[in-house]
C-alpha atoms as a PDB file:
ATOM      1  CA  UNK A   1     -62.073 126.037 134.702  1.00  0.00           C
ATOM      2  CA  UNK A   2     -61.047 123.307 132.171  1.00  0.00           C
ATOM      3  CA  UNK A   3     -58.240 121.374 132.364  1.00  0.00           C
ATOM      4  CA  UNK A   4     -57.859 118.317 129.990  1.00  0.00           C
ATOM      5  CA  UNK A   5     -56.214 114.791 130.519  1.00  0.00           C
ATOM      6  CA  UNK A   6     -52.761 115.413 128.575  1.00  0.00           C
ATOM      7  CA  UNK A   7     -52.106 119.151 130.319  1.00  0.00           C
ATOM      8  CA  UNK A   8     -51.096 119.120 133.881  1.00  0.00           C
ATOM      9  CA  UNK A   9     -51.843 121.629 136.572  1.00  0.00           C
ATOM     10  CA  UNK A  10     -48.422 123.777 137.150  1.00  0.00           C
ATOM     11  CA  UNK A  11     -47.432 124.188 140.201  1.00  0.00           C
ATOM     12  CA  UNK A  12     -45.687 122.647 143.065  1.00  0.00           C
ATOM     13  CA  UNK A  13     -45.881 120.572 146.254  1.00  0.00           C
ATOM     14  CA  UNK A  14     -44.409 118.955 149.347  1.00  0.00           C
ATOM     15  CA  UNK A  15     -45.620 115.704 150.784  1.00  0.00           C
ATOM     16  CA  UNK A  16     -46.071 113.806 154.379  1.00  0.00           C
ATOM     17  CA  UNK A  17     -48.609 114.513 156.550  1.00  0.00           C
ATOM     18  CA  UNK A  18     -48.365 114.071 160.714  1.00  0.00           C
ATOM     19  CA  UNK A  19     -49.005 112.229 163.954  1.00  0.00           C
ATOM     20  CA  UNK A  20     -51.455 112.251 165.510  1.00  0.00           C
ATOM     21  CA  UNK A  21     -51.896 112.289 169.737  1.00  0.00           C
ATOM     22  CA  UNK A  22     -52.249 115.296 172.022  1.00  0.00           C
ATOM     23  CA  UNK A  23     -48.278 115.639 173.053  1.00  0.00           C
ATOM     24  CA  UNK A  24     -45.822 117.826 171.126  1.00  0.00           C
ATOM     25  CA  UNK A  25     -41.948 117.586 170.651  1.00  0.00           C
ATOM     26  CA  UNK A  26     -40.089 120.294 171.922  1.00  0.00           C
ATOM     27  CA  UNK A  27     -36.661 120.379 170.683  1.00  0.00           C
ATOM     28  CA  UNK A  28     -34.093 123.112 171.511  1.00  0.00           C
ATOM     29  CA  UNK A  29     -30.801 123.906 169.467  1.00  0.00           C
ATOM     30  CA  UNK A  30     -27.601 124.462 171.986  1.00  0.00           C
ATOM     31  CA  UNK A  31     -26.620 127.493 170.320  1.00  0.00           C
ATOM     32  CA  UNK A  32     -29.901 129.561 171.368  1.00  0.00           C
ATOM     33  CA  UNK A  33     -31.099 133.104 170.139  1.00  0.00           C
ATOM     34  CA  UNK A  34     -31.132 135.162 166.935  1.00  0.00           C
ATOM     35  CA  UNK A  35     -28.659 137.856 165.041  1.00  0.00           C
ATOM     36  CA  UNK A  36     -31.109 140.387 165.442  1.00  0.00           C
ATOM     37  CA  UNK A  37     -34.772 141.503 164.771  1.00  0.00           C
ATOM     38  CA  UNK A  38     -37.449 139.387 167.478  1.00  0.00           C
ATOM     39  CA  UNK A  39     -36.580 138.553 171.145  1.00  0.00           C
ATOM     40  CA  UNK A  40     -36.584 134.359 170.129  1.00  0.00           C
ATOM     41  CA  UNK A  41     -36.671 133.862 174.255  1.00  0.00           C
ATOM     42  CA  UNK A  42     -39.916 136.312 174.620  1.00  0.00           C
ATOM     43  CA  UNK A  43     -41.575 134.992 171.263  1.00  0.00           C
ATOM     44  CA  UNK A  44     -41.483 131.189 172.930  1.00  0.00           C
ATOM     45  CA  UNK A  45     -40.913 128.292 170.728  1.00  0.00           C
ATOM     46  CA  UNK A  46     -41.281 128.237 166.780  1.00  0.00           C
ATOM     47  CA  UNK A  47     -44.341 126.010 165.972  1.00  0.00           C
ATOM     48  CA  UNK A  48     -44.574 123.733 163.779  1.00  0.00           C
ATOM     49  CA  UNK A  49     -46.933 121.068 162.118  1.00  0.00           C
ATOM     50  CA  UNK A  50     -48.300 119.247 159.050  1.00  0.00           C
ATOM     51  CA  UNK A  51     -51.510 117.850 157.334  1.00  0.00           C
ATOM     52  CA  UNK A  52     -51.916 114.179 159.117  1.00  0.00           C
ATOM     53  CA  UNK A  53     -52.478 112.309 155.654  1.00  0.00           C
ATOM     54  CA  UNK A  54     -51.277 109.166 156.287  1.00  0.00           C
ATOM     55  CA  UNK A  55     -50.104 106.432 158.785  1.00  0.00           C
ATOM     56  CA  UNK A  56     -49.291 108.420 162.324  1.00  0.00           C
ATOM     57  CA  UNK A  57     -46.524 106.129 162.786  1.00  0.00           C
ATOM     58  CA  UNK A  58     -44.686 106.973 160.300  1.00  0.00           C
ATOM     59  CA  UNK A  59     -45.226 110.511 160.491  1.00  0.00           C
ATOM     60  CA  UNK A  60     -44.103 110.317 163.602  1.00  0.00           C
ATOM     61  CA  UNK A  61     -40.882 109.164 162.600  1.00  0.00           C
ATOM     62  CA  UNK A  62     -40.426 111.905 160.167  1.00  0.00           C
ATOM     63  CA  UNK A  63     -41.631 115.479 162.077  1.00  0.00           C
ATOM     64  CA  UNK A  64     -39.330 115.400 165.265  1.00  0.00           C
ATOM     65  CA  UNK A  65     -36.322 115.255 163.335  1.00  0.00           C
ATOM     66  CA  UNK A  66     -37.305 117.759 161.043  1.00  0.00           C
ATOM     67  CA  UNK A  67     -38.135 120.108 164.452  1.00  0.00           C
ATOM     68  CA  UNK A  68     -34.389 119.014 165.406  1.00  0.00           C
ATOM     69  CA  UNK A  69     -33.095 119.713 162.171  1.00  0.00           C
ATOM     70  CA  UNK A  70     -34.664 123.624 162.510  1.00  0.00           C
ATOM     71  CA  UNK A  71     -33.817 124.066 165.843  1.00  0.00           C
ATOM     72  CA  UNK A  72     -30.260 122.909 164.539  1.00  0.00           C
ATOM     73  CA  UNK A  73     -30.617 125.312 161.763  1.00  0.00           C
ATOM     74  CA  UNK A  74     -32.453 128.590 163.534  1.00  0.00           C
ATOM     75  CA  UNK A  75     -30.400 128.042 166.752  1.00  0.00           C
ATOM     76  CA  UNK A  76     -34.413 128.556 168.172  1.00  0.00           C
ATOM     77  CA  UNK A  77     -36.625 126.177 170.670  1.00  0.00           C
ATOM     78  CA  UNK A  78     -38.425 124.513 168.037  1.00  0.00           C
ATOM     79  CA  UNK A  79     -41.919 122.738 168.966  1.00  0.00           C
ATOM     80  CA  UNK A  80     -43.506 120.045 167.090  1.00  0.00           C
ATOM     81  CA  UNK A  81     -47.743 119.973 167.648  1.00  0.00           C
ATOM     82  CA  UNK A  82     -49.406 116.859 165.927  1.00  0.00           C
ATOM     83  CA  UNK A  83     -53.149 117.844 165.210  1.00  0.00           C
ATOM     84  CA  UNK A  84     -56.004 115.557 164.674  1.00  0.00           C
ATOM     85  CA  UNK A  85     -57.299 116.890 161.116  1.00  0.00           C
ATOM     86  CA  UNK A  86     -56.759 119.173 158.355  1.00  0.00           C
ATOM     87  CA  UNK A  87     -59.221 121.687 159.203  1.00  0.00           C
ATOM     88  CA  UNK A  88     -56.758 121.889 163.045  1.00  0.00           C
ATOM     89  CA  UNK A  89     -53.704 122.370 161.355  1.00  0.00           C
ATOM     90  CA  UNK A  90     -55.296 125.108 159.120  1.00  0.00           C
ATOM     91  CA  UNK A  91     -56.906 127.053 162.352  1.00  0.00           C
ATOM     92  CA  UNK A  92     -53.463 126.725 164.529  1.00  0.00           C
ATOM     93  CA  UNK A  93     -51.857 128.142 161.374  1.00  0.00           C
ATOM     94  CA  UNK A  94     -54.450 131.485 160.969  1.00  0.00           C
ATOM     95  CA  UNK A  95     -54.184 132.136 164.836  1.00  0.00           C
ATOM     96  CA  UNK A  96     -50.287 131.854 165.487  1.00  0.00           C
ATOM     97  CA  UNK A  97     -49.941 128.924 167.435  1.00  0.00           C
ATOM     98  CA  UNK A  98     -47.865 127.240 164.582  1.00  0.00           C
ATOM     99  CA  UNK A  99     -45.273 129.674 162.399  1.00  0.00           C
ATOM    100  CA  UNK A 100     -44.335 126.729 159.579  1.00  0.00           C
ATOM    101  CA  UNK A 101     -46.377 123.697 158.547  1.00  0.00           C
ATOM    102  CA  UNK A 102     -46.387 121.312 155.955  1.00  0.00           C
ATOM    103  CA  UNK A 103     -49.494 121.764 154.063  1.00  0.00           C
ATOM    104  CA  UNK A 104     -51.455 120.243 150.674  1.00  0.00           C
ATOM    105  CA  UNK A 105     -52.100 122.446 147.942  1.00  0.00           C
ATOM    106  CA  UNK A 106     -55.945 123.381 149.264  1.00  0.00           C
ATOM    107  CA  UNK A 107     -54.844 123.356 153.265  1.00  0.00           C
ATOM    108  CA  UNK A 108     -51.659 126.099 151.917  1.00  0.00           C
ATOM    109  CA  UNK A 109     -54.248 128.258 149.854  1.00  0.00           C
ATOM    110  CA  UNK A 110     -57.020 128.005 152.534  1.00  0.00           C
ATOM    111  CA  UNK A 111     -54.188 129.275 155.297  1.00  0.00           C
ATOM    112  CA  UNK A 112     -52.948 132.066 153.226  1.00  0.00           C
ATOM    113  CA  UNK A 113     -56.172 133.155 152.710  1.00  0.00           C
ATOM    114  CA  UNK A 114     -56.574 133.759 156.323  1.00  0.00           C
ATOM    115  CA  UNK A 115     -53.316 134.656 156.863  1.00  0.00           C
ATOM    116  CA  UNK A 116     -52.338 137.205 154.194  1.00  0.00           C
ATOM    117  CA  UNK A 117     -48.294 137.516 153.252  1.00  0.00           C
ATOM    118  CA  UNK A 118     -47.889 134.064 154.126  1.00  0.00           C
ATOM    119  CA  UNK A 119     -44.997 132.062 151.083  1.00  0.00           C
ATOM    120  CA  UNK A 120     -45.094 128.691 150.540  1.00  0.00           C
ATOM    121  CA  UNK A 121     -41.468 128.369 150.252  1.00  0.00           C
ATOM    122  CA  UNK A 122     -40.202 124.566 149.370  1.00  0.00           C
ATOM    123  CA  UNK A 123     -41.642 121.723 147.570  1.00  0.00           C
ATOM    124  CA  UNK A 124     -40.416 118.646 147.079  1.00  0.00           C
ATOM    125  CA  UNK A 125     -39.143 117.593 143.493  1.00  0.00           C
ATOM    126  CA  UNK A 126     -41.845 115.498 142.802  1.00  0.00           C
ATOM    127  CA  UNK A 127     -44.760 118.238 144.029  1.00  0.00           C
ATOM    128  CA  UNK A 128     -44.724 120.347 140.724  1.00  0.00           C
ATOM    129  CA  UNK A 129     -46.659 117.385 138.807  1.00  0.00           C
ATOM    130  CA  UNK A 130     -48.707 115.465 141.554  1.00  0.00           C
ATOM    131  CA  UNK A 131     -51.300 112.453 140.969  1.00  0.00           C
ATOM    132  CA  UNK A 132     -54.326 110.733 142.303  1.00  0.00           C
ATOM    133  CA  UNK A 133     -55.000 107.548 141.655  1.00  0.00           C
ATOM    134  CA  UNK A 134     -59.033 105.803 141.348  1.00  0.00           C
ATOM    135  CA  UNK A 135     -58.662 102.781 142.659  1.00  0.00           C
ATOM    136  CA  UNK A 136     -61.029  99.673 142.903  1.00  0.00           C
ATOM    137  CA  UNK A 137     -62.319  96.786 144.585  1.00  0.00           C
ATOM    138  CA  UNK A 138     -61.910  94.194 141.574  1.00  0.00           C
ATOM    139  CA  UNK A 139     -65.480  92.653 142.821  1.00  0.00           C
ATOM    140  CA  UNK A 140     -66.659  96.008 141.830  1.00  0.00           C
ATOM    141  CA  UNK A 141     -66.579  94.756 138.036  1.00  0.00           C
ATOM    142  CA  UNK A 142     -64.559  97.952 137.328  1.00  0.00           C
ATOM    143  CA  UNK A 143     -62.143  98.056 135.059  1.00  0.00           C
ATOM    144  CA  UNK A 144     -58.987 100.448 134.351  1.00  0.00           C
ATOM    145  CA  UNK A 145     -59.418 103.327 131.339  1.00  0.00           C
ATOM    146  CA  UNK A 146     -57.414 105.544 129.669  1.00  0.00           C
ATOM    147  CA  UNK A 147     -59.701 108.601 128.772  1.00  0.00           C
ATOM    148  CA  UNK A 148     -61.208 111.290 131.742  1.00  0.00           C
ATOM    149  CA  UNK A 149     -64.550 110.425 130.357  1.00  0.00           C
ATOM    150  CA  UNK A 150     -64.111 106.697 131.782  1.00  0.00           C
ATOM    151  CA  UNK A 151     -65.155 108.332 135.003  1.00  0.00           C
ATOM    152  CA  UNK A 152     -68.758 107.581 134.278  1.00  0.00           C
ATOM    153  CA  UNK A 153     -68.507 104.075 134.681  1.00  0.00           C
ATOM    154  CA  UNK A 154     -68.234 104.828 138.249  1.00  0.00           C
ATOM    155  CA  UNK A 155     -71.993 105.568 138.378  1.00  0.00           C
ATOM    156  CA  UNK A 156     -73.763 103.255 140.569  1.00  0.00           C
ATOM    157  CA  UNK A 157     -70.854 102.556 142.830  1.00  0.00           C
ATOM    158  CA  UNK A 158     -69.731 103.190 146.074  1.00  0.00           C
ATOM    159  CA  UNK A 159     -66.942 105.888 146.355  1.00  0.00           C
ATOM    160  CA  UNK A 160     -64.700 107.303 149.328  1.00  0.00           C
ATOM    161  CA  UNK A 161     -62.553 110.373 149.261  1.00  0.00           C
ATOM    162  CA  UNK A 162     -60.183 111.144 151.734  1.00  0.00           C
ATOM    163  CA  UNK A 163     -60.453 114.050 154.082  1.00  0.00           C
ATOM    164  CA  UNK A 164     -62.361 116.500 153.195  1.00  0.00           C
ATOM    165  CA  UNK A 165     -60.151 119.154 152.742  1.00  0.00           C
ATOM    166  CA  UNK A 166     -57.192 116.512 150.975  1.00  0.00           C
ATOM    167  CA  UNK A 167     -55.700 117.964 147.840  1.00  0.00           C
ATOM    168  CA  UNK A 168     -55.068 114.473 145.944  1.00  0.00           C
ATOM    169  CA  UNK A 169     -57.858 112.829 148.053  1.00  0.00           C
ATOM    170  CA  UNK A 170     -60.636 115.213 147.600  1.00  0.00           C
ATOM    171  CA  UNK A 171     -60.200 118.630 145.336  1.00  0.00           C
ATOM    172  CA  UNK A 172     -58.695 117.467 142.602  1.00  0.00           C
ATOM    173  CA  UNK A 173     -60.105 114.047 142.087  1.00  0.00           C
ATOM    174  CA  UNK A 174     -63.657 115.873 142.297  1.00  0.00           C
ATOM    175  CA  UNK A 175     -62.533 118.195 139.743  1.00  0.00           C
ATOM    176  CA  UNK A 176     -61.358 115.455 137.401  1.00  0.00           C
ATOM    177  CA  UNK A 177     -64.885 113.655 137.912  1.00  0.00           C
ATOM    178  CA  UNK A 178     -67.007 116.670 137.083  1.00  0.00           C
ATOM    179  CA  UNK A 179     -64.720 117.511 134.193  1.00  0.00           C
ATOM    180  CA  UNK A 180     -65.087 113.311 132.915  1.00  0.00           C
ATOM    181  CA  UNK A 181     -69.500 113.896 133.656  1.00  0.00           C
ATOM    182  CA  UNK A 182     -69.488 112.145 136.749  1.00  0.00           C
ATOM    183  CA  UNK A 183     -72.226 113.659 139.148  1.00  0.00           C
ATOM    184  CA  UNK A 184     -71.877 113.626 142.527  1.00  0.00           C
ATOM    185  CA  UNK A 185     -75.303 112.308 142.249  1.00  0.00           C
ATOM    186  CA  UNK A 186     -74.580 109.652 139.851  1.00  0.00           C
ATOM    187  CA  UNK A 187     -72.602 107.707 142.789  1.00  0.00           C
ATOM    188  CA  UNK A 188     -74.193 105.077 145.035  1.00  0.00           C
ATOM    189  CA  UNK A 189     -74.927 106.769 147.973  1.00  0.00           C
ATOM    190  CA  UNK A 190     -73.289 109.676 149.032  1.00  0.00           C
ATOM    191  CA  UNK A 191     -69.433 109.831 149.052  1.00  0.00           C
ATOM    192  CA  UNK A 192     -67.349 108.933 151.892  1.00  0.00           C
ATOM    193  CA  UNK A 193     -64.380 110.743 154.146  1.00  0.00           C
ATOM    194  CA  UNK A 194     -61.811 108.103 155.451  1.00  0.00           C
ATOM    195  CA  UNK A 195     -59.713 110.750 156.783  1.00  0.00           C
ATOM    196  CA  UNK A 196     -56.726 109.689 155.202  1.00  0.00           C
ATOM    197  CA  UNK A 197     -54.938 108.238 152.126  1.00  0.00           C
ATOM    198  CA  UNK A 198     -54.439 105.052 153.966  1.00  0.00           C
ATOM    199  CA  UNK A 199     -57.296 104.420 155.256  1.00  0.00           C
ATOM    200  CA  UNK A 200     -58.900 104.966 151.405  1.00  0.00           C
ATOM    201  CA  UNK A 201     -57.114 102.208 150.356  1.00  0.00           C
ATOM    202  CA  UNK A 202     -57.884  99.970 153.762  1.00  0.00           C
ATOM    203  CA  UNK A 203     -61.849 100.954 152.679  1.00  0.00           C
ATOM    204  CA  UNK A 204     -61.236 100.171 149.276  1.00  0.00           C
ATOM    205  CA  UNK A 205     -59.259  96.725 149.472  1.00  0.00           C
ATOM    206  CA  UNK A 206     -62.035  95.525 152.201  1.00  0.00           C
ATOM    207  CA  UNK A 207     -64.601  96.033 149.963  1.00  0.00           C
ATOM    208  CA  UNK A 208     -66.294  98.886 152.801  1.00  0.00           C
ATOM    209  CA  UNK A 209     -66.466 101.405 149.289  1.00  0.00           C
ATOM    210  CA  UNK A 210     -66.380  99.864 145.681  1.00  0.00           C
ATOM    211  CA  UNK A 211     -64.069 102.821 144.399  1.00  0.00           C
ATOM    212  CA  UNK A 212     -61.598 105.405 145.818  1.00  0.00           C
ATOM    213  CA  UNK A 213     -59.602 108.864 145.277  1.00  0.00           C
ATOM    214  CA  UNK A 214     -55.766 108.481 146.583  1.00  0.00           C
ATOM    215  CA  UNK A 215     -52.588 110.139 146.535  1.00  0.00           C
ATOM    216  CA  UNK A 216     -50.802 108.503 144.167  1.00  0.00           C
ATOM    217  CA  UNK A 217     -47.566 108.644 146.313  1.00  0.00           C
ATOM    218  CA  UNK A 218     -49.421 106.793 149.505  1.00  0.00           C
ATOM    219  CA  UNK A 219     -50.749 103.856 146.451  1.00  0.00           C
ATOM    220  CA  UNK A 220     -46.715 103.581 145.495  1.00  0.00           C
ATOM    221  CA  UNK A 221     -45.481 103.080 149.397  1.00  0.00           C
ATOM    222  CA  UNK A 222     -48.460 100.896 150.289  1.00  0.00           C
ATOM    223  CA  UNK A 223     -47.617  98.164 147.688  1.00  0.00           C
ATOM    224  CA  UNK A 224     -43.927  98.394 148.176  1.00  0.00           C
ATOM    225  CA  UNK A 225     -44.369  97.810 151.879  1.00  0.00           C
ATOM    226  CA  UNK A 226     -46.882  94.972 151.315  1.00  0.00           C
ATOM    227  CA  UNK A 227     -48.460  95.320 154.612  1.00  0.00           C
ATOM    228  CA  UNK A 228     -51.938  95.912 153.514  1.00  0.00           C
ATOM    229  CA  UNK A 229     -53.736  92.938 150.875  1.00  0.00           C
ATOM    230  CA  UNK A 230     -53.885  94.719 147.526  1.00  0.00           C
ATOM    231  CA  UNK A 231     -54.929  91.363 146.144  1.00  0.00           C
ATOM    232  CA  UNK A 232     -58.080  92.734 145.405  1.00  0.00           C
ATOM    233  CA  UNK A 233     -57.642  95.949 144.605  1.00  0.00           C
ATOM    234  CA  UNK A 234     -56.448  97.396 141.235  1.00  0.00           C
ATOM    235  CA  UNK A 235     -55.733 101.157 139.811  1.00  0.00           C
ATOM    236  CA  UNK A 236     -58.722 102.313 137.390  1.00  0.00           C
ATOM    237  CA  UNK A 237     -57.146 105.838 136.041  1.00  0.00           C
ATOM    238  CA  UNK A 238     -54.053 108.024 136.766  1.00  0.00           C
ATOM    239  CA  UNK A 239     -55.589 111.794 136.808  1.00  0.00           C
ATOM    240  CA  UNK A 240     -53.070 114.412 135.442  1.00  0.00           C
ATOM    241  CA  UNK A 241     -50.811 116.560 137.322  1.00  0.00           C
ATOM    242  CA  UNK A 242     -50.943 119.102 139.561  1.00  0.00           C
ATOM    243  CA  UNK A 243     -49.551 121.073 142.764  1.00  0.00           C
ATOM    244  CA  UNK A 244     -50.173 119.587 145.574  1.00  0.00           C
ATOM    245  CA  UNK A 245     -47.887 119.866 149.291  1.00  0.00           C
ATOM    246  CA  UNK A 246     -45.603 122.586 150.225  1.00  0.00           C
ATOM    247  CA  UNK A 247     -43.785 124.349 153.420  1.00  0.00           C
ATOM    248  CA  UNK A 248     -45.851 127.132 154.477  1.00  0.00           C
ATOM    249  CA  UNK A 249     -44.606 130.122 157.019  1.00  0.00           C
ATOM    250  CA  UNK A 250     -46.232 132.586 158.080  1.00  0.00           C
ATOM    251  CA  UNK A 251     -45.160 136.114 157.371  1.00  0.00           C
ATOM    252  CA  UNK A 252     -44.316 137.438 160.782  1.00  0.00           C
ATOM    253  CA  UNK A 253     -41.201 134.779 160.887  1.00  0.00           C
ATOM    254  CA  UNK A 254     -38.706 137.229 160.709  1.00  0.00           C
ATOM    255  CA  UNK A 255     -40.259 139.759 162.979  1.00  0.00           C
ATOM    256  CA  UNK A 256     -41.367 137.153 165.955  1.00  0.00           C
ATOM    257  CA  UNK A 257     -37.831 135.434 165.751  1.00  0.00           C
ATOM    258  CA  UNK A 258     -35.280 137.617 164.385  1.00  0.00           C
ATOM    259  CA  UNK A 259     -34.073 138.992 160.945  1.00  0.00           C
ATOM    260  CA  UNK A 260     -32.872 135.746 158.503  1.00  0.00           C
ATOM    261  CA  UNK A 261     -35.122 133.172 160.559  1.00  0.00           C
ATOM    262  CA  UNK A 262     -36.815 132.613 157.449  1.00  0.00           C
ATOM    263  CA  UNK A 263     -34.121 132.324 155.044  1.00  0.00           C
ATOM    264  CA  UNK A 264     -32.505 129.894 157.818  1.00  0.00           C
ATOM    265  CA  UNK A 265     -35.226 127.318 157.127  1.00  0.00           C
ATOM    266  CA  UNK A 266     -35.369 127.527 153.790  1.00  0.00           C
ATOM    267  CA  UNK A 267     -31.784 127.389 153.000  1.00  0.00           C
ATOM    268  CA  UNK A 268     -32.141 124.353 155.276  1.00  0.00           C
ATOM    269  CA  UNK A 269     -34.865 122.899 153.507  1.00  0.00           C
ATOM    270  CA  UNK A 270     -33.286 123.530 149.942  1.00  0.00           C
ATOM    271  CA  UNK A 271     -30.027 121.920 151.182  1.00  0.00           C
ATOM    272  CA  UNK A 272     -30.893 118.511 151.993  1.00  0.00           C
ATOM    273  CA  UNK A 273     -28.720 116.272 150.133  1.00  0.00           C
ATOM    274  CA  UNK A 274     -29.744 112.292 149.557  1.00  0.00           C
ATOM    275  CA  UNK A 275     -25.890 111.686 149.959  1.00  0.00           C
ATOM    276  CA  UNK A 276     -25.787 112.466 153.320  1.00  0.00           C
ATOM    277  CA  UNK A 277     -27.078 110.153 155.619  1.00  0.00           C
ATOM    278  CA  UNK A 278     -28.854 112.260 158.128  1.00  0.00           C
ATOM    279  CA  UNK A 279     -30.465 114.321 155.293  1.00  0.00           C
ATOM    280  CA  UNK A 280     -31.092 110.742 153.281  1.00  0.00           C
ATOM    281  CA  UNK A 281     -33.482 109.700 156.146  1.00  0.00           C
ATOM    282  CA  UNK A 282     -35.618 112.960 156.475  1.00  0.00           C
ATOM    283  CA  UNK A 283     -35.859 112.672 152.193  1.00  0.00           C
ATOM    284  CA  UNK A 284     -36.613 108.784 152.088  1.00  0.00           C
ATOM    285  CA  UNK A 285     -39.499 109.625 154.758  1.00  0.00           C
ATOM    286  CA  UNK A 286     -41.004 112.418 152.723  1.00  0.00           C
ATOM    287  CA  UNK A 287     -40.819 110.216 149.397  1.00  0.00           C
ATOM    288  CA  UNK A 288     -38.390 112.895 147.610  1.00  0.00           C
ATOM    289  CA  UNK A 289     -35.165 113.311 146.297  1.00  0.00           C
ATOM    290  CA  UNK A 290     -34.869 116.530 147.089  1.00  0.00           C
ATOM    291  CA  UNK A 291     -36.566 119.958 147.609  1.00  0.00           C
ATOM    292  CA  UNK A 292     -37.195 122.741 145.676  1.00  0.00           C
ATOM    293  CA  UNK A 293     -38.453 126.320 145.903  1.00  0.00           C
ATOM    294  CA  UNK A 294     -41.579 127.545 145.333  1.00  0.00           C
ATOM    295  CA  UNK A 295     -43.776 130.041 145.185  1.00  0.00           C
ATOM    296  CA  UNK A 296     -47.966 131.133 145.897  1.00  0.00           C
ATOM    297  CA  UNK A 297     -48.577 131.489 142.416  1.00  0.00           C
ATOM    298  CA  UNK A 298     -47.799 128.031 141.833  1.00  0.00           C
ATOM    299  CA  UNK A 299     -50.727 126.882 143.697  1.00  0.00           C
ATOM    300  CA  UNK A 300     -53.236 129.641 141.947  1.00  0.00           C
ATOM    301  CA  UNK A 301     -54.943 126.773 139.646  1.00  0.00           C
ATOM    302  CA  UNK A 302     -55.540 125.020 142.953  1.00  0.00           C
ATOM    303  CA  UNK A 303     -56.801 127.883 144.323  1.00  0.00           C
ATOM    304  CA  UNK A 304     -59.128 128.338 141.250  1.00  0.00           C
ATOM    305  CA  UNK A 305     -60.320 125.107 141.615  1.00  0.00           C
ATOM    306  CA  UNK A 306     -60.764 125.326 145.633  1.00  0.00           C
ATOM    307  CA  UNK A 307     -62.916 128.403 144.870  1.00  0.00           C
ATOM    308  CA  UNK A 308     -65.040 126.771 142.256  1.00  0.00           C
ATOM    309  CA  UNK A 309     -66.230 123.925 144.880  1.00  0.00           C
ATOM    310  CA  UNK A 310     -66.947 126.186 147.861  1.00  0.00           C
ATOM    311  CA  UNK A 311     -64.237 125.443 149.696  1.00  0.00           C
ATOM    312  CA  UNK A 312     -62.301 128.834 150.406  1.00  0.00           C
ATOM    313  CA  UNK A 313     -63.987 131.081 152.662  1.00  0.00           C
END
């Protein structure tokens, strides 16, 4: 698959990731029960989760009002489940314990691959044309380029992805590298997994990894919260778009909760307006103006790409 510099992947996304800890949030709207279709008491509570990404405490700031803001909107118990890693949120997803989670572009494809009939069903307004940044340690003696083919001036260095299974911090950046004719093999060692965008940049501005791959949204919040010392660390490339995070559910919604339960959420989702305060604070926390609707084929270059690297089962 080639993609070049100037021509972004189309698709769409979503954003913020999850805490993470071993306790849910159970939250339970007043009004109770469906219209019709699934017994809501006998199904138990609505699951839901998300990718953890980024900084737990701020994630979990963000998820336990969006489970209030369902169980406001579905009139269901809604339970909140942070999960460790990815590859969790994925398996919890497949095997029913979670019904809607916010997923990256490869953690959405890799769940509806195992869960056929599942729609990703809201992005964010900034998801259709997502970036990752290549960052550097300025004692690395890197310096920023314009062209994907600057990528090979990262031979010899030290570089750090994100999770392994990270849309912006992983797939995509390693498709941009072999498409610029940087090996794998041409690195310093083998690359690294800090398990987060966050904890990229925390390698990266300690000097731990010379170079690495983050979400381009996580670089933007970082330096406007000017908690971490970016003193030392400077952006080397902007890759071009893509699709990236997204709202996944799984397709027996309507049947395990009751007829509409689906269309509930996402008129919910699609609703939430920056001039209202309540919905300003769940927006400003996801780093989006608004949401949009989406679709699975949005995500099928991803899912190209994911297929071309071995990650898809």
């Amino acid at each position: 698959m080639h993609l070049t510099p100037t021509s972004p992947l189309r698709g769409s996304l979503g954003r913020r990731g999850f805490l993470l800890g071993s306790a849910g949030v159970v939250l339970l709207a007043a009004c109770g029960g469906t219209d019709d279709g699934g017994d809501a008491a006998s199904a138990g509570p609505l699951g839901i989760s998300a990718i953890p990404d980024q900084d737990p405490e701020l994630l979990n700031r963000l998820y336990p009002d969006v489970a209030a803001r369902f169980a406001d909107s579905t009139g269901l118990e809604v339970t909140y489940t942070p999960l460790t890693d990815y590859t969790a949120v994925v398996r919890a997803f497949e095997v029913g314990d979670i019904h809607l989670a916010w997923m990256g572009g490869l953690t959405g494809v890799q769940a509806r691959s195992r869960v056929p009939g599942s729609e990703a069903i809201a992005q964010r307004d900034i998801d259709a044309d997502f970036h990752s940044l290549f960052i550097a340690n300025t004692r690395s003696g890197l310096e920023p380029f314009t062209e994907i083919d600057g990528l090979t001036a990262l031979a010899g260095h030290s570089l750090t992805f994100g999770s392994e299974t990270s849309t912006s911090g992983r797939l995509m950046p390693q498709f941009f590298m072999q498409e610029g004719g940087l090996d794998e093999a041409d690195l310093k060692g083998q690359p690294g997994f800090s398990g987060s965008h966050d904890a990229t940049i925390e390698a990266v501005a300690s000097g731990s990894f010379e170079v690495g791959a983050v979400n381009e949204q996580v670089w933007t919040a970082t330096e406007e919260a000017g908690e971490v010392d970016l003193s030392e660390v400077q952006v080397l490339w902007r890759t071009p778009g893509y699709a990236d995070y997204h709202w996944l559910a799984r397709p027996d919604l309507d049947d395990t909760f009751g007829a509409g339960t689906l269309d509930k959420v996402t008129e919910l989702l699609l609703g939430l307006d920056a001039a209202n305060e309540e919905d300003a604070g769940i927006l400003e926390l996801f780093g989006a103006e608004t949401f949009v609707a989406t679709e699975n084929a949005n995500y099928d270059q991803i899912e190209a790409v994911a297929m071309e690297q071995g990650l898809l089962a």
